[in-house]
C-alpha atoms as a PDB file:
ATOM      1  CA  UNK A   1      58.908 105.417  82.438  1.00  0.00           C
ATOM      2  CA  UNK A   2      60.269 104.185  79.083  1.00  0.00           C
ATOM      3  CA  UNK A   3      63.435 104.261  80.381  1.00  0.00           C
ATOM      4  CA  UNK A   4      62.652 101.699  83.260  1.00  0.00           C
ATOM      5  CA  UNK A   5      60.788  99.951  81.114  1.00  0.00           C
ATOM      6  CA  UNK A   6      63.786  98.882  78.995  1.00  0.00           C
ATOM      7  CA  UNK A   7      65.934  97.877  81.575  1.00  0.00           C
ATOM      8  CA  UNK A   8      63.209  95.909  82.941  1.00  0.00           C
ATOM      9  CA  UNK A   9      63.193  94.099  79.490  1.00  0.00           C
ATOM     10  CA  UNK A  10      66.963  94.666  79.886  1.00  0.00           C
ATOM     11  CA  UNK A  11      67.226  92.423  83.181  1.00  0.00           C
ATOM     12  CA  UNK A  12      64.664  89.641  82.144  1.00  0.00           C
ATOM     13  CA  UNK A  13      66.630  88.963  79.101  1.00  0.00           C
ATOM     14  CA  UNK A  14      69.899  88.776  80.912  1.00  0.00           C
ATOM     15  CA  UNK A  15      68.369  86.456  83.966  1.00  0.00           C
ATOM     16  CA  UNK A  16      65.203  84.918  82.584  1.00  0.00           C
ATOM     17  CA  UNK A  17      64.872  82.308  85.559  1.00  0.00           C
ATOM     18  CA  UNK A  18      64.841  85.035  88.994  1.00  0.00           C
ATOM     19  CA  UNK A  19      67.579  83.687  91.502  1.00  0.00           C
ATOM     20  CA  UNK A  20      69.023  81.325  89.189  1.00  0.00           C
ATOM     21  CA  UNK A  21      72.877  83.374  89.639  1.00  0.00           C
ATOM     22  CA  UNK A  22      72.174  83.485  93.495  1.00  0.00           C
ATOM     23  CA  UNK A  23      71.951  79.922  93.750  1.00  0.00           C
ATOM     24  CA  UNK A  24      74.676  79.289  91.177  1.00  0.00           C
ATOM     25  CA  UNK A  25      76.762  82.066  93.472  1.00  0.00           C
ATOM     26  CA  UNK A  26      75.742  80.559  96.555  1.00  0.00           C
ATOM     27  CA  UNK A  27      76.669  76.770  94.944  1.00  0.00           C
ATOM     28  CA  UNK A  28      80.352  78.049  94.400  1.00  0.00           C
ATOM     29  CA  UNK A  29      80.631  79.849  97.472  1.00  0.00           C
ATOM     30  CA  UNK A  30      80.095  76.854  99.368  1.00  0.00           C
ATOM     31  CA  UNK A  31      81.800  74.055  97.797  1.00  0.00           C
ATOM     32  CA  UNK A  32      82.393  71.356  99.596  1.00  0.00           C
ATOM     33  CA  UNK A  33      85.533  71.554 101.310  1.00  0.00           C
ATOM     34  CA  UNK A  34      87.362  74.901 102.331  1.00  0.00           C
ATOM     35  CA  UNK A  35      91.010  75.381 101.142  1.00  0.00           C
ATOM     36  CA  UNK A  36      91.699  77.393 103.949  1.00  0.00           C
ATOM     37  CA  UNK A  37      91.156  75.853 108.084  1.00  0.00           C
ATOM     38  CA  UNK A  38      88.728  77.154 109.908  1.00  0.00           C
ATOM     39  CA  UNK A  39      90.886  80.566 110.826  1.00  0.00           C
ATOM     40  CA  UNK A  40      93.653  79.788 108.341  1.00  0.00           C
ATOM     41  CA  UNK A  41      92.498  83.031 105.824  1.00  0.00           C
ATOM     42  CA  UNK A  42      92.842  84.902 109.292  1.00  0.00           C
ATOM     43  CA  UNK A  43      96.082  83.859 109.753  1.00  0.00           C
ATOM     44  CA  UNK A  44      97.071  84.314 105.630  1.00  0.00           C
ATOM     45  CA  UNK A  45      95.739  88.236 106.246  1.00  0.00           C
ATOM     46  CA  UNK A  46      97.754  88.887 108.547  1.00  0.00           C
ATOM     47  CA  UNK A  47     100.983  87.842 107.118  1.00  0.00           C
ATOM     48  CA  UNK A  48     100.018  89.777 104.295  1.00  0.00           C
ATOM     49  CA  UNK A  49      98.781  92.629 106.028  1.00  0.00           C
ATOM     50  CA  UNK A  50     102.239  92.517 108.104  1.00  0.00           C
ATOM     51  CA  UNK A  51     104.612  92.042 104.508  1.00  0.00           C
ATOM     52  CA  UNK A  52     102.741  95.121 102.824  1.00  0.00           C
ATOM     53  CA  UNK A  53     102.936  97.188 106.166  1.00  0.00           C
ATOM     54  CA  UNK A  54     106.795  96.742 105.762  1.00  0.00           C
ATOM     55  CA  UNK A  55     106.507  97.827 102.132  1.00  0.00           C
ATOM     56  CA  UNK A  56     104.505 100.836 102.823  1.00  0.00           C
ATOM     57  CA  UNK A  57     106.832 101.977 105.727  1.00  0.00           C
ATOM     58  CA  UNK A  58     109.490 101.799 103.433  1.00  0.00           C
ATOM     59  CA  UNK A  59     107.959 104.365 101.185  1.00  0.00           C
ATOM     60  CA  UNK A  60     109.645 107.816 101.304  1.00  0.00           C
ATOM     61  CA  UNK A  61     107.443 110.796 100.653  1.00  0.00           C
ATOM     62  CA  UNK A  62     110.010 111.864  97.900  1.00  0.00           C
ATOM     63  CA  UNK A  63     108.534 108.281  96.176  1.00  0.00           C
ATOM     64  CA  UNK A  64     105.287 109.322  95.726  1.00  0.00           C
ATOM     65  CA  UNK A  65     105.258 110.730  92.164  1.00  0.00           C
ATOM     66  CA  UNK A  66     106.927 107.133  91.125  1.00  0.00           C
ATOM     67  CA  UNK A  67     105.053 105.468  88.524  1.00  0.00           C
ATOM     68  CA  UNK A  68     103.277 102.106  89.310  1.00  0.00           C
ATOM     69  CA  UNK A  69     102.703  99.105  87.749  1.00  0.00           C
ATOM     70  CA  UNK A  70      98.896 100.072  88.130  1.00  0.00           C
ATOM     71  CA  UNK A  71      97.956 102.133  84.929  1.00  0.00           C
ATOM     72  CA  UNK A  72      97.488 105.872  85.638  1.00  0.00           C
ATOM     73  CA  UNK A  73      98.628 105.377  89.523  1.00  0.00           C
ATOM     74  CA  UNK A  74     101.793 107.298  91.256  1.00  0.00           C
ATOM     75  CA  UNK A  75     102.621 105.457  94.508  1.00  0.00           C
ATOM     76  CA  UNK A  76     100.712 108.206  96.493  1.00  0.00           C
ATOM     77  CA  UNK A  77      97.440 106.959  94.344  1.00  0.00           C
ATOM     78  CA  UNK A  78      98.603 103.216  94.882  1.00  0.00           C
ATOM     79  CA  UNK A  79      99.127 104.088  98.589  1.00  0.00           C
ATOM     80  CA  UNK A  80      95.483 105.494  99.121  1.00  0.00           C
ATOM     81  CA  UNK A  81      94.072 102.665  97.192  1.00  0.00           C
ATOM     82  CA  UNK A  82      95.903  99.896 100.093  1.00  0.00           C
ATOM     83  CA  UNK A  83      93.945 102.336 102.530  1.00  0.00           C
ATOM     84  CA  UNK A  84      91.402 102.222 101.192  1.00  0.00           C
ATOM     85  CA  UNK A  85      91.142  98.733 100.908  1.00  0.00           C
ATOM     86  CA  UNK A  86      91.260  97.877 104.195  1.00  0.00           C
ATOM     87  CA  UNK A  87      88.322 100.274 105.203  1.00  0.00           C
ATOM     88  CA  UNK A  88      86.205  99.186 102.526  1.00  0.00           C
ATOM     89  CA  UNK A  89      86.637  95.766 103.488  1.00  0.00           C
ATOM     90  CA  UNK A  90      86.355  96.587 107.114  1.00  0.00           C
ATOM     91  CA  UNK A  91      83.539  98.680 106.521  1.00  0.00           C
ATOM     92  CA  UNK A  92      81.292  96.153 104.742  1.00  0.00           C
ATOM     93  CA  UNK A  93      82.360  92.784 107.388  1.00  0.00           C
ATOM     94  CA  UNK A  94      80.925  95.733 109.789  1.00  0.00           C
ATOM     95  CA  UNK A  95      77.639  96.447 108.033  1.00  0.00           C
ATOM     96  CA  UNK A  96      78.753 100.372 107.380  1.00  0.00           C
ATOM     97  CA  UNK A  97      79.609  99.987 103.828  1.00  0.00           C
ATOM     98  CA  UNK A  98      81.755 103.210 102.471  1.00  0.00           C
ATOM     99  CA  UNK A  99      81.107 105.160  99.754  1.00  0.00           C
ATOM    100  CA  UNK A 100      84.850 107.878 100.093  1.00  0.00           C
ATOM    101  CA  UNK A 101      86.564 106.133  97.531  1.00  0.00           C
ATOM    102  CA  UNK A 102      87.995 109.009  95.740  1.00  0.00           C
ATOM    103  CA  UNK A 103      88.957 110.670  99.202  1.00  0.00           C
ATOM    104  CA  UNK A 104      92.121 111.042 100.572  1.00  0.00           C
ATOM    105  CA  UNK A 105      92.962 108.401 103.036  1.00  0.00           C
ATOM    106  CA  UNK A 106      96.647 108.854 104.092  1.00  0.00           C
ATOM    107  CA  UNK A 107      96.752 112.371 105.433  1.00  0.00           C
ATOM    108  CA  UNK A 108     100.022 113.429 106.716  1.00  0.00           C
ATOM    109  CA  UNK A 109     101.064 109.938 107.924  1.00  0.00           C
ATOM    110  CA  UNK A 110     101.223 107.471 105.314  1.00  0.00           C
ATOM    111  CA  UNK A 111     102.015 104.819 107.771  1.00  0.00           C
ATOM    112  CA  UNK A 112      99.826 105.726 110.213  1.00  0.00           C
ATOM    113  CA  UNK A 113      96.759 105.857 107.656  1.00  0.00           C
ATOM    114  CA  UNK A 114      98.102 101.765 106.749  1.00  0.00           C
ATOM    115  CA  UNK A 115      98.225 101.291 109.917  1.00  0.00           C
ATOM    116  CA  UNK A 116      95.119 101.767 111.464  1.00  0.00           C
ATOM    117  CA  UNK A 117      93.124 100.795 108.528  1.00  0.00           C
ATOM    118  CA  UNK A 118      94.621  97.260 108.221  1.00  0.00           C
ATOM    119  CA  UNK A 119      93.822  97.399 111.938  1.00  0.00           C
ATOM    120  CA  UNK A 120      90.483  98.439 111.862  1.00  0.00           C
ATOM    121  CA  UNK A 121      89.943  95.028 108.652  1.00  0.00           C
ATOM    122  CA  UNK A 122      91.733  92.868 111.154  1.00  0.00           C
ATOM    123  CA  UNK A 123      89.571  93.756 114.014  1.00  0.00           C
ATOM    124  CA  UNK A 124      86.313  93.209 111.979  1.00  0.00           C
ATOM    125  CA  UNK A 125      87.453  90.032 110.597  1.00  0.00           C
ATOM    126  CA  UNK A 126      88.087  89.051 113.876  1.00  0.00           C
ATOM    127  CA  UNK A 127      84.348  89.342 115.142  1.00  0.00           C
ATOM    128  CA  UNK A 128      82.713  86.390 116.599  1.00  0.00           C
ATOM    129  CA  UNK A 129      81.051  84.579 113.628  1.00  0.00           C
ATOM    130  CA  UNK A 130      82.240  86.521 110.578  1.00  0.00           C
ATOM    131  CA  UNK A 131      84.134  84.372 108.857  1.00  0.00           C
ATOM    132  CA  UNK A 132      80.550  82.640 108.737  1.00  0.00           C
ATOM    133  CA  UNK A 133      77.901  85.167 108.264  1.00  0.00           C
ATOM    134  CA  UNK A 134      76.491  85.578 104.693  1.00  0.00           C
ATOM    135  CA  UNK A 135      77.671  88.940 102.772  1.00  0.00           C
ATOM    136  CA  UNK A 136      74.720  88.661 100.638  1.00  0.00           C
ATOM    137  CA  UNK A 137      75.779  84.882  98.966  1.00  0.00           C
ATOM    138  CA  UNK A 138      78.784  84.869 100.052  1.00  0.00           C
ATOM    139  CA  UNK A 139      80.036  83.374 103.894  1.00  0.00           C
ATOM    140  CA  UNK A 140      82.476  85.994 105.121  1.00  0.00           C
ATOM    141  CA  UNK A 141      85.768  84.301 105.051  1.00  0.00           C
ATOM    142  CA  UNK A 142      85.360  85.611 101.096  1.00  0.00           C
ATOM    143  CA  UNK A 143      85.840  89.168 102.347  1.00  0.00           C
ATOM    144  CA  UNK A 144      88.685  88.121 104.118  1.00  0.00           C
ATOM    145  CA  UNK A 145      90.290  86.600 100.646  1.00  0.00           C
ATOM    146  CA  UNK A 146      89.113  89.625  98.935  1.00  0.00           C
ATOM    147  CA  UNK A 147      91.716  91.532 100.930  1.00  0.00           C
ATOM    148  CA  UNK A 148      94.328  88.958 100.972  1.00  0.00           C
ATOM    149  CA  UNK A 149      93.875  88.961  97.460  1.00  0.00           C
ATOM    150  CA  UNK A 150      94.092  92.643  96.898  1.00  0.00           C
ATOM    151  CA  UNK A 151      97.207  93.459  99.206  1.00  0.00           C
ATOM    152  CA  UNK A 152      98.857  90.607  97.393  1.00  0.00           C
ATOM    153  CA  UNK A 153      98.634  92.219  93.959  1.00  0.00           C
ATOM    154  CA  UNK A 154      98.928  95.949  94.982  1.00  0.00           C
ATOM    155  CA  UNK A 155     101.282  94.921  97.216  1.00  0.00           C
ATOM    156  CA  UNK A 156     103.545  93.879  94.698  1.00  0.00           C
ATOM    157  CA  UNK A 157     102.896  97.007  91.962  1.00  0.00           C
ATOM    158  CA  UNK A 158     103.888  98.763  95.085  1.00  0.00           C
ATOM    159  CA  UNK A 159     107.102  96.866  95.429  1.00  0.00           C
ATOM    160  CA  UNK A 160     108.020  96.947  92.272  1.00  0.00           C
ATOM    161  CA  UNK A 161     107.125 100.933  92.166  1.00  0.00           C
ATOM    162  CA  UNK A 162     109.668 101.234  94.910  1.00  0.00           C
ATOM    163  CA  UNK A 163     112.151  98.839  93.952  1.00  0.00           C
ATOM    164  CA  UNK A 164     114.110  96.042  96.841  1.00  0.00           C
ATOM    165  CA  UNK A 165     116.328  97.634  98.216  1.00  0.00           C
ATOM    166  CA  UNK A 166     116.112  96.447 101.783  1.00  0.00           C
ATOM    167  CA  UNK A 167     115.930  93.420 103.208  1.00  0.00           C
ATOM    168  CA  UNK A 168     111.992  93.578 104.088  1.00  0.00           C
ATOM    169  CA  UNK A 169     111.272  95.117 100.643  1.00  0.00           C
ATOM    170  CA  UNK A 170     112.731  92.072  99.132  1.00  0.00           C
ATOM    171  CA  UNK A 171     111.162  89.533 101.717  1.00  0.00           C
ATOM    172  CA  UNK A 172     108.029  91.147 101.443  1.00  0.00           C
ATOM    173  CA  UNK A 173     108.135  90.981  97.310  1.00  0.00           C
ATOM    174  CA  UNK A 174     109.039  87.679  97.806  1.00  0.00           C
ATOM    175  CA  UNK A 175     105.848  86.760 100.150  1.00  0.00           C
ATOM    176  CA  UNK A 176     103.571  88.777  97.535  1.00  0.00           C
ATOM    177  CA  UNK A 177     104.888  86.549  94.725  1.00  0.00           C
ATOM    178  CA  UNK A 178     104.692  83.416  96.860  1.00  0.00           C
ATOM    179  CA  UNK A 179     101.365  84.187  98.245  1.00  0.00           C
ATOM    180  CA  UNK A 180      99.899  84.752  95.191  1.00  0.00           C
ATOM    181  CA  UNK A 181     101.174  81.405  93.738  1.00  0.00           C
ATOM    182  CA  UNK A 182      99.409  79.847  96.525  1.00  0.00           C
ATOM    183  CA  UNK A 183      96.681  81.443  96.904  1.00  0.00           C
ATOM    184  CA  UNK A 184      95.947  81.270  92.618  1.00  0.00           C
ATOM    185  CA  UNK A 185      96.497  77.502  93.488  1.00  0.00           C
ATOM    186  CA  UNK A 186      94.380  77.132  96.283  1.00  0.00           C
ATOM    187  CA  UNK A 187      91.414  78.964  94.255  1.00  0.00           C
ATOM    188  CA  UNK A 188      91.377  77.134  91.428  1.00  0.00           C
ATOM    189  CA  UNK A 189      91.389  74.081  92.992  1.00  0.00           C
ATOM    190  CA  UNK A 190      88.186  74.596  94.453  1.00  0.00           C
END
């Protein structure tokens, strides 16, 4: 009971006015005017989704002990985590939230575990009215950014673990670099 009883005191001295964050949250979530149309983030995903597809497929098994630009990740950790991204993201624009984080998410088939995940995010992004619904404060084109934002960076560790040696490693290091310019733009200008 003690315990509880200090994070209690904890909590009120960290948010002394109840809901005051929420509404701030909700207040930045909904600024005025959206940098992205009304299906433009759907549109961003998928070109994203598309350039780190290429990057993963170019990933030979005999890569996956290369170190990453990601602190403590091989590309077969960095590889699970772009999985794994896509159904957590997936999972909570579908109301099933996951909890497997530490599991393993590629299997045999690398590029069939990218695959189907990024499939399985696009598909629940692509439900009628998500891109509006509230994820707790936030309208649901945010989850959508969320994984733009995520394959953008990882994307690129992962490029730069593997190195450009092909013409759609390249183009897709490119995009990530690009799209992240863009997309850092387009957020702080809001």
């Amino acid at each position: 009971m003690a315990a509880a009883g200090r994070w209690l005191t904890t909590a009120l001295r960290a948010h002394p006015e109840p809901g005051a964050r929420a509404t701030h949250l909700a207040g930045l979530y909904d600024v005025g005017q959206d940098v992205w149309e009304p299906t433009g983030v759907l549109h961003a995903c998928d070109e994203v989704l598309d350039a780190v597809g290429g990057l993963v497929s170019a990933v030979e098994p005999g890569q996956f002990d290369r170190p990453t630009p990601c602190a403590d990740w091989d590309v077969h950790t960095l590889l699970n985590h772009l999985v794994w991204e896509n159904l957590l993201w997936a999972g909570l624009a579908n109301a099933t939230p996951r909890s497997d984080f530490t599991a393993d998410h590629l299997g045999d088939d690398h590029v069939a575990a990218f695959r189907t995940a990024s499939k399985a995010a696009r598909s629940a992004f692509r439900r009628p009215g998500m891109l509006e619904r509230r994820y707790g404060p936030a309208p649901g084109r945010r989850l959508v950014e969320q994984l733009v934002i995520e394959m953008l960076v990882h994307g690129w560790d992962l490029a730069q673990a593997i190195g450009p040696t092909g013409p759609m490693r390249s183009g897709a290091t490119g995009f990530a670099s690009n799209g992240w310019a863009v997309t850092s733009a387009r957020t702080a200008s809001t």
